[in-house]
Every structure is written in C-alpha cells, then in structure tokens.
Protein backbone atom coordinates (compact mmCIF):
# COMPACT_ATOMS: atom_id res chain seq x y z
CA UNK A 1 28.42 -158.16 -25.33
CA UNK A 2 26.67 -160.89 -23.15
CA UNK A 3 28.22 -159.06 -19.79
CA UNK A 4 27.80 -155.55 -21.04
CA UNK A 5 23.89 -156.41 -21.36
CA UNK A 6 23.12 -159.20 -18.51
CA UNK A 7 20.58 -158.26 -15.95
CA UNK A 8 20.41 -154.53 -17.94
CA UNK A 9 17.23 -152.94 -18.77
CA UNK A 10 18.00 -151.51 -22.68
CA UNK A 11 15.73 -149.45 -25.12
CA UNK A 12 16.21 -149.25 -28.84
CA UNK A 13 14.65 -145.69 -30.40
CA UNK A 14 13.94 -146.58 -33.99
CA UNK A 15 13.50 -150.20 -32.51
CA UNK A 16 11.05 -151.28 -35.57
CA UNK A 17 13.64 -149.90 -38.10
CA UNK A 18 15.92 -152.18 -40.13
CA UNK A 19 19.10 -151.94 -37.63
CA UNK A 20 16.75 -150.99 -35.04
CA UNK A 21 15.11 -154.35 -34.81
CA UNK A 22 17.93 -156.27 -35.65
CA UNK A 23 19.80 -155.05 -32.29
CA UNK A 24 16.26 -156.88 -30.53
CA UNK A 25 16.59 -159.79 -32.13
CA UNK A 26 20.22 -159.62 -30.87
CA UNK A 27 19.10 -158.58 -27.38
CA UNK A 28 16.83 -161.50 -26.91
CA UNK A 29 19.86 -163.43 -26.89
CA UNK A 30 21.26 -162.05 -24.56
CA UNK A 31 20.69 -162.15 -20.38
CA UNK A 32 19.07 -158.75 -20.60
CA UNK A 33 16.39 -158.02 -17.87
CA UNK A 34 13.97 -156.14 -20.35
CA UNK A 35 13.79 -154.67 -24.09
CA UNK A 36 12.03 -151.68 -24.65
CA UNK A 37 11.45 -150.79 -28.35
CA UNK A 38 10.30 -146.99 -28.82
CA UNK A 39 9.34 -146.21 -32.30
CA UNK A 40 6.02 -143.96 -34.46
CA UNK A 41 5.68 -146.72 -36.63
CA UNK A 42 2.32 -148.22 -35.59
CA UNK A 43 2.64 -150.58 -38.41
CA UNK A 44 5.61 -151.65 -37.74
CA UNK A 45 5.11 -152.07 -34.14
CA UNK A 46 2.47 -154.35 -34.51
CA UNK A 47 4.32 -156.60 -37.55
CA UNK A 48 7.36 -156.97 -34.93
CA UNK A 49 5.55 -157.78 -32.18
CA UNK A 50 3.58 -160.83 -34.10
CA UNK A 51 7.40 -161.75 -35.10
CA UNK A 52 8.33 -161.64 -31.19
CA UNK A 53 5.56 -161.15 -28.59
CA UNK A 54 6.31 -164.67 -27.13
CA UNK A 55 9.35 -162.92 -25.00
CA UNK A 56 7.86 -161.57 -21.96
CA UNK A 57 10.70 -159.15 -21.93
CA UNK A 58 9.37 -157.11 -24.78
CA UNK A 59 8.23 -153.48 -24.16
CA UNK A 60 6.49 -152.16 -27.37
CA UNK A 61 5.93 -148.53 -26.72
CA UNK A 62 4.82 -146.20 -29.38
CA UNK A 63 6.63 -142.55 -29.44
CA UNK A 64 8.46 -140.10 -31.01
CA UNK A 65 12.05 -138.57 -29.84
CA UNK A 66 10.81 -135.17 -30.91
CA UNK A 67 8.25 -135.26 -27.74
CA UNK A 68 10.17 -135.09 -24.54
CA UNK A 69 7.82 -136.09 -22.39
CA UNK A 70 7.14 -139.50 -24.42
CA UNK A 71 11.07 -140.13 -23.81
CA UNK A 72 11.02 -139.21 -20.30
CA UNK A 73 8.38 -142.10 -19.27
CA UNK A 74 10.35 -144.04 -21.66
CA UNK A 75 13.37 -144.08 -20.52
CA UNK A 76 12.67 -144.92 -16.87
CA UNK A 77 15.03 -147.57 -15.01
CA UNK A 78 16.96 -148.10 -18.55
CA UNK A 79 20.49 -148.86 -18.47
CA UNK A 80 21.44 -149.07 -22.13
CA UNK A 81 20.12 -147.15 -25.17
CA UNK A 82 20.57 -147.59 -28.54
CA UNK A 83 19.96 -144.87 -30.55
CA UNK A 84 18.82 -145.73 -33.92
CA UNK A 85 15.74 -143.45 -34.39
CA UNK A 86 16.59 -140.75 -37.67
CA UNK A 87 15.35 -139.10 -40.62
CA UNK A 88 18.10 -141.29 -43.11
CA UNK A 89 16.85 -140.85 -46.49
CA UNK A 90 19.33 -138.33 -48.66
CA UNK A 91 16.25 -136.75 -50.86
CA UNK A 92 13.60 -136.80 -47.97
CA UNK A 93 15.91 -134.91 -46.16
CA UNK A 94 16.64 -132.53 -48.54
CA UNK A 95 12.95 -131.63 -49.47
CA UNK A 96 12.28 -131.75 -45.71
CA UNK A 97 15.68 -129.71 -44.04
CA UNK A 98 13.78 -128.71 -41.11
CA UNK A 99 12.35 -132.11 -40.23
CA UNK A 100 15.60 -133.40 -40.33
CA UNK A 101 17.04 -130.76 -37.93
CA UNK A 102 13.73 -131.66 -35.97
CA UNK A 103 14.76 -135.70 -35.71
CA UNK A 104 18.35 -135.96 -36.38
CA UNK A 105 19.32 -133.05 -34.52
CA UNK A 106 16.65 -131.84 -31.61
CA UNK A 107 15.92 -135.68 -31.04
CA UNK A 108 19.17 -136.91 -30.26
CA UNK A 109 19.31 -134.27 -27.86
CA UNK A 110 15.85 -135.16 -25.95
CA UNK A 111 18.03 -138.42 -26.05
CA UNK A 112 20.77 -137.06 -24.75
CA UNK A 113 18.85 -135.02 -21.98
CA UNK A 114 16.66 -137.69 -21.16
CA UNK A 115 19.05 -140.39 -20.39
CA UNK A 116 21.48 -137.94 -18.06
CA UNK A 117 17.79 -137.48 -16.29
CA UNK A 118 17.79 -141.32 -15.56
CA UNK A 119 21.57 -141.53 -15.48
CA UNK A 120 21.90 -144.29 -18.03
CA UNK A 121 24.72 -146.08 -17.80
CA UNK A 122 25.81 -146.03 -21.67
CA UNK A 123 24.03 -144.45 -25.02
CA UNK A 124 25.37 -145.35 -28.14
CA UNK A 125 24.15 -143.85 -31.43
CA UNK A 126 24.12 -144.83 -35.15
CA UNK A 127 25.64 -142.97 -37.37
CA UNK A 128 25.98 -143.27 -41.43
CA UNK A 129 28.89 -142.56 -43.33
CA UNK A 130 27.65 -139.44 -44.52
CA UNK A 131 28.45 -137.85 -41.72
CA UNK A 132 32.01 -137.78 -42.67
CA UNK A 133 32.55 -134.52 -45.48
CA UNK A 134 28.61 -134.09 -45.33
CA UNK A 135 27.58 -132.99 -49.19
CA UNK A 136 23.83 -133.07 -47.77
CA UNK A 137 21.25 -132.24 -45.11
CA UNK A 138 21.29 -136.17 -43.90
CA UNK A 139 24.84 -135.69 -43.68
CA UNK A 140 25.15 -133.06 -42.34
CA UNK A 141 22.57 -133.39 -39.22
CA UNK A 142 24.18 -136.57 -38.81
CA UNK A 143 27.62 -134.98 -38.21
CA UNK A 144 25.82 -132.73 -36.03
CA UNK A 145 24.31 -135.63 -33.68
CA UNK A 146 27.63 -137.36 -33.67
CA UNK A 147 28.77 -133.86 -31.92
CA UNK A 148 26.21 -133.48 -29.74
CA UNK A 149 26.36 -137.23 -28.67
CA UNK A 150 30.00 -136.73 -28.15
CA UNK A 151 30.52 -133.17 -26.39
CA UNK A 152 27.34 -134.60 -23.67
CA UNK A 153 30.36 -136.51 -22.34
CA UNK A 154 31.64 -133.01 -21.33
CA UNK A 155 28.16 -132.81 -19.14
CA UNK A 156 27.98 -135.89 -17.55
CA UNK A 157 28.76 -134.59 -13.67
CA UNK A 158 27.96 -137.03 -11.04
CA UNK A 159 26.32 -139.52 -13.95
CA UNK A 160 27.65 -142.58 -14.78
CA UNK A 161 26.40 -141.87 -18.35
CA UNK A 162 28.76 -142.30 -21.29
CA UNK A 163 27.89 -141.56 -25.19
CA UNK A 164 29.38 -142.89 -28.49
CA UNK A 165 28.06 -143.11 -31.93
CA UNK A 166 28.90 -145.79 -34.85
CA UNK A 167 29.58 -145.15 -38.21
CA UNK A 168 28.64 -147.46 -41.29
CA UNK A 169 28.44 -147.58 -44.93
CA UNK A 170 25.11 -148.89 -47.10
CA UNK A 171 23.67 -151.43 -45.37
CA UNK A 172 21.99 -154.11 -47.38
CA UNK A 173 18.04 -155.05 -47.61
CA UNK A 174 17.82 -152.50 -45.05
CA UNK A 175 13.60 -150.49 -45.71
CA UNK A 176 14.32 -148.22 -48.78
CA UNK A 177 17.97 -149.82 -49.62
CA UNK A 178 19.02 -149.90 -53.16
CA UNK A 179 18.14 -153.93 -53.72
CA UNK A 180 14.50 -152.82 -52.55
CA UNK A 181 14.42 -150.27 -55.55
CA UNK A 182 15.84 -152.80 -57.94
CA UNK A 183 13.75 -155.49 -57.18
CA UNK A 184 10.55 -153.30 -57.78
CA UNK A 185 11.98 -152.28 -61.34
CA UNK A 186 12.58 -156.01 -61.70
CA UNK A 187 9.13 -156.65 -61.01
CA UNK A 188 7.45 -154.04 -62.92
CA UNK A 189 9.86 -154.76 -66.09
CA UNK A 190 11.71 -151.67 -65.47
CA UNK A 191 15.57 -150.49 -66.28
CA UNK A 192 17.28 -150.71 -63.46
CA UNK A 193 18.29 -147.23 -61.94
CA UNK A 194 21.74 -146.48 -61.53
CA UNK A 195 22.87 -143.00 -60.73
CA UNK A 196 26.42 -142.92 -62.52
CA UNK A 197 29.03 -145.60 -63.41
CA UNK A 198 31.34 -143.92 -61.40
CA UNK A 199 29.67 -143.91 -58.27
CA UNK A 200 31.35 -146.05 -55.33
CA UNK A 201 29.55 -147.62 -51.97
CA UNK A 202 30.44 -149.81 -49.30
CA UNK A 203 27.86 -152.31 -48.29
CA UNK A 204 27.29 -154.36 -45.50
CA UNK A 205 24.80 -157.13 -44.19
CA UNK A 206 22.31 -156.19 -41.53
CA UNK A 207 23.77 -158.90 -39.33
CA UNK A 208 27.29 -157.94 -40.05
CA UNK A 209 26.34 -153.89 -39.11
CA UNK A 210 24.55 -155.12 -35.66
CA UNK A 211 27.18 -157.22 -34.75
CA UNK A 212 30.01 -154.59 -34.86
CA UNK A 213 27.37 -152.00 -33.02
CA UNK A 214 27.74 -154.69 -29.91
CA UNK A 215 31.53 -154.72 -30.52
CA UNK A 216 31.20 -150.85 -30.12
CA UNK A 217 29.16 -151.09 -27.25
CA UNK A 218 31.80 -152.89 -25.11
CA UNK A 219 34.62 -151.36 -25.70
CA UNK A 220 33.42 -147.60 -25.51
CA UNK A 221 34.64 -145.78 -22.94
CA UNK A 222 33.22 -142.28 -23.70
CA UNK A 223 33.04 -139.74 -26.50
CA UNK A 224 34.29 -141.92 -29.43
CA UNK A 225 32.91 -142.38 -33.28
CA UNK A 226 33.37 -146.29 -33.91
CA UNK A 227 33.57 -146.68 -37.91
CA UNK A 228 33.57 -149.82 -38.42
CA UNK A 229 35.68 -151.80 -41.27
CA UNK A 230 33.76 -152.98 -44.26
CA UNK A 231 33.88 -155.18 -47.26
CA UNK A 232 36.03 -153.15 -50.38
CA UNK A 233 34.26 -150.60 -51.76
CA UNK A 234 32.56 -151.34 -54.90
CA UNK A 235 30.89 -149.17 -57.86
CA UNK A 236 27.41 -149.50 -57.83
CA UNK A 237 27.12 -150.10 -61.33
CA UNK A 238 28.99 -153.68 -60.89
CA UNK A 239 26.51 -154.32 -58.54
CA UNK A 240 23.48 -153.65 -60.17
CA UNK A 241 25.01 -156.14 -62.99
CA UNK A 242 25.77 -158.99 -60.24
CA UNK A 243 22.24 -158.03 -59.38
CA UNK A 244 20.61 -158.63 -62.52
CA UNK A 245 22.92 -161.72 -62.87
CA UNK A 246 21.26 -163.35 -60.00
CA UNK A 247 17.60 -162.05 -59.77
CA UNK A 248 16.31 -161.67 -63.74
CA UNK A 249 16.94 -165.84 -64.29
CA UNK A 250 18.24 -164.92 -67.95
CA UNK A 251 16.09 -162.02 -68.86
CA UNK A 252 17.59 -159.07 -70.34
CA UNK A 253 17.38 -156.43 -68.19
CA UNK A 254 18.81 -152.74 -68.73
CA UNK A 255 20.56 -150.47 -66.32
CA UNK A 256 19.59 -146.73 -67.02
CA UNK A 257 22.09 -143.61 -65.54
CA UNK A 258 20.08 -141.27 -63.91
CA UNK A 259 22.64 -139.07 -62.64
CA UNK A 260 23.56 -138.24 -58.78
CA UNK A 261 20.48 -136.98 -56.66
CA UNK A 262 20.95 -133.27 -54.84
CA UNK A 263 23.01 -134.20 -52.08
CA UNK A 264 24.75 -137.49 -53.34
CA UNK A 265 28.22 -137.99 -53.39
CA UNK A 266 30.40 -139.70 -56.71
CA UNK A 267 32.05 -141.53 -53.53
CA UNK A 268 31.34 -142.08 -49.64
CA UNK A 269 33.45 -141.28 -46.87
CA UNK A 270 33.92 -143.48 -43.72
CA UNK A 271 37.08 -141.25 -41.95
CA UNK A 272 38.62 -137.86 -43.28
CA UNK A 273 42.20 -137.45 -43.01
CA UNK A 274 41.81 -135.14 -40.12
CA UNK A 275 39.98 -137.44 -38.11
CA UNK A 276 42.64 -140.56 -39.21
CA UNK A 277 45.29 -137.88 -37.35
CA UNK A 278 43.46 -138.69 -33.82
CA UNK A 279 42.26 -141.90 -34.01
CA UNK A 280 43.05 -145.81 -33.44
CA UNK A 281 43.03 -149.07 -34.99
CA UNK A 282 41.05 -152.27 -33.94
CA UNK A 283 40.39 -155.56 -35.32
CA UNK A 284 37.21 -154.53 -36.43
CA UNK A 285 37.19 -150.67 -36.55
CA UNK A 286 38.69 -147.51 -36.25
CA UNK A 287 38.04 -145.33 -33.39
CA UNK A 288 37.94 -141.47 -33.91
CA UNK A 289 38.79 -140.26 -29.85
CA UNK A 290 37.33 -137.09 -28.86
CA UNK A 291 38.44 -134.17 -29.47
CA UNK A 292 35.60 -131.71 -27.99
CA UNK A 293 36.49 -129.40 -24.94
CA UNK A 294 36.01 -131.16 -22.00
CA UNK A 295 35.77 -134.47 -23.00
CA UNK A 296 38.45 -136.55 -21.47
CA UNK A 297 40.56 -138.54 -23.52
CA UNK A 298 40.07 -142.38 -23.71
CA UNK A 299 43.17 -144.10 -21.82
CA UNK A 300 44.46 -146.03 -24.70
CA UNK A 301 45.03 -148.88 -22.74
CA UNK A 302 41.96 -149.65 -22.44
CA UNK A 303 41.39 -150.36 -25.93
CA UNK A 304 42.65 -153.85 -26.56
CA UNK A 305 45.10 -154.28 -29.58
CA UNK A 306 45.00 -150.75 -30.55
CA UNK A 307 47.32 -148.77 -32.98
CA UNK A 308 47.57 -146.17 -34.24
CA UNK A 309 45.20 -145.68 -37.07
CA UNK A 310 47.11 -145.05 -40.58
CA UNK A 311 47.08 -141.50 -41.49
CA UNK A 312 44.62 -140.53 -44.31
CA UNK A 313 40.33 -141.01 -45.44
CA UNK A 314 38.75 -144.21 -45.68
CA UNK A 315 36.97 -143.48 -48.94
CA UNK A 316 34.96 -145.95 -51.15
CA UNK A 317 37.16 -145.01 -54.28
C-alpha cells in the first residue's frame, strides 16, 4: 500500500463518512503527497478537521458528487480516488428511490467522468454486500455503480485510468450501524430491536474493512469486484444477546422482533454462484474478473497466490 500511495496526490468522496475517514487516517500514514477529503457534511468536516488539521497535507473541501463542476475542481492533479461517497441506508433509500439513483448511480458516474478528465491513475469504489441478489433500491443502485465502475474500464483510451469496486458485509460502529441503535435503546431503557431470529449478517471492524480496501487497491489491475473474506456469519439475534451481555452490566434487558424492513433480506449475500463461476481466490478475498464487453481480462498472473475461487454464493446462512 505504502508504494501504491508514495508521492500520490489521493481524494476520498465521502471522506467524513465512517470508512471514508478511516481510509485518511490510513493515508496519513502513508508517504502520500496530499489528501483531499470531498464530502456535504459541513459538520462533519469541521469535527474531522479538529481531529486532524495538524497535517499540512489535508485538503478539506466541501461538495457534492451530484454537481459536476464541484468534482471537476476537485479532482485536479489527483492520482488516487477512493470512492466512498453513497446514499447506504436500506429504508432511506427506499422512501427516497430517486435520490438514490441521484447519488449511487449519477454520482459515481460524475466520478467516473471526472477522473478520465484528469486521467487518474486508479479509482476504486466501495461497495456493500447488497449489491450481490439486490432485494432493495440500496442494493440495487449499488449493483448498478459496481457496473458502471467496471464497464468505464472499456472507455479508458489513451488514460492510464483503471476502476474497481470492493465489496463488504456490516461494518461495525460505523454512523447508523446496528450497535448505534442498540446503545440508544440501552440508554433510553428500551427493548432492544431485532428484526427476526432468523436473520444472518457478517460484520466487520472499521479497521479490518479499510485495511482490505488498501489490499484491493494494490493488487487491482482493472475492472474487478474485490469481496473481501469476513468473520462467520452470525444471526443477529446472538448478537444482540452478546450485546446486552456486555453493555447492560446485569440489567435485564429485552430483545423485541420487529420483523424485516421493505427491502431487507432473511440473509446477505457477498458472491452469487454465477459470479463464483468467473472469479479467483486470495488470501484475503475473492476477486469477481470482469466480464463486461470490452473490458480486458486481468492476466491471472498477476494476481499473487490466486485460485480458482470454489464454485457457489458466499451467503451469511
């Protein structure tokens, strides 16, 4: 990661976000020349920049990826983006289907547009497992910028530009993860919500998510969906109870079923069995190849390691 990033000039969209600013406390690790972080959240913006502003590095520039023009002056002299900017909440994006298409969908393609403009050297996106099967609107704009992100390889002419995306499960104490709902029942003296006893998830740490995103980011070579390996699956209701075991310090504390939101799934999807048929296996993750018109096919050498992935989905049941 260190070499892929030295003397680079690198932007994170959705840079105050939980993964978002995770990848810029990662950055400022590295040798990188300078750190743009392009976000709407004024808020958040300012809260990160009290956490940070003592790297001279640090570009704090307020925007949205729905205005063009924002990205353009953005995006100036930057070698690597991370795109992490999205709509990402299953019910908000089911009330709101357009403003999803809007962010998820017209966004990532300002992205897209923008950084063939200043002939980027590499973009890679983040994805979410719901992408995989999509049952909702989040899911389903997020398959649909995992397309986009991997068919702009087929447009790339003379550029040096090459996209990816990453794909990951629940990520823990992430803004408007599941522990931040409990914890606010906790406090109030509420039940704690559960949505059925049969519903699976894989979780992940925020560190643990970044990391692999950098893992992704040096070994992409173009057009590729990185879904990366997680902890066993788990059903949500044992984890509330581990929750309550830990946080309520010996209080009684209830877990209510409150039945699967429109657009939830009983279980997530990383890979479907038709993507397991063209894809590989690494230490760390699988790696759906392209399959797109005009996308060139990865030379499998070039993936350290790599076999072939096992045939069949990588579900959470």
């Amino acid at each position: 990661m260190k070499q892929a990033i030295s003397g680079k000039a690198v932007i994170v969209t959705g840079g105050t976000g939980s993964i978002g600013s995770e990848i810029v406390r990662q950055l400022l690790k590295t040798k990188s020349r300078q750190i743009r972080i392009f976000s709407r959240d004024e808020h958040m913006q300012h809260e990160l920049k009290s956490e940070l502003s003592s790297d001279k590095r640090l570009r704090f520039l307020i925007g949205d990826i729905r205005d063009k023009e924002r990205l353009d002056f953005a995006f100036r002299g930057i070698d690597i983006v991370f795109h992490a900017a999205a709509l990402k909440h299953v019910p908000a994006c089911e009330y709101n289907p357009f403003e999803a298409v809007k962010t998820n969908i017209i966004g990532t393609q300002n992205v897209i547009e923008t950084a063939l403009r200043h002939d980027a050297e590499k973009v890679l996106a983040i994805s979410t497992d719901k992408a995989a099967d999509p049952a909702s609107v989040l899911g389903a704009s997020k398959l649909m910028m995992e397309r986009l992100v991997t068919a702009a390889n087929a447009t790339i002419g003379k550029n040096r530009t090459r996209f990816a995306s990453v794909r990951f499960g629940n990520v823990l104490a992430s803004r408007g993860s599941v522990l931040d709902l409990w914890r606010n029942q906790l406090a109030a003296g509420k039940p704690i919500t559960v949505t059925d006893k049969r519903a699976t998830r894989f979780f992940m740490g925020i560190p643990d998510a970044v990391r692999l995103v950098f893992s992704a980011l040096d070994t992409m070579q173009g057009g590729e969906i990185f879904v990366l390996k997680m902890k066993p699956a788990r059903r949500v209701i044992d984890f509330a109870h581990d929750f309550i075991e830990k946080e309520a310090r010996g209080r009684k504390v209830a877990i209510k079923l409150i039945g699967l939101r429109p657009g939830e799934k009983l279980h997530e999807t990383l890979m479907t069995e038709d993507e397991s048929e063209h894809a590989i296996e690494l230490k760390n993750m699988f790696v759906i190849l392209p399959q797109s018109t005009g996308v060139d096919m990865p030379k499998l050498s070039r993936y350290r390691g790599a076999k072939k992935a096992p045939l069949g989905a990588y579900r959470s049941n």
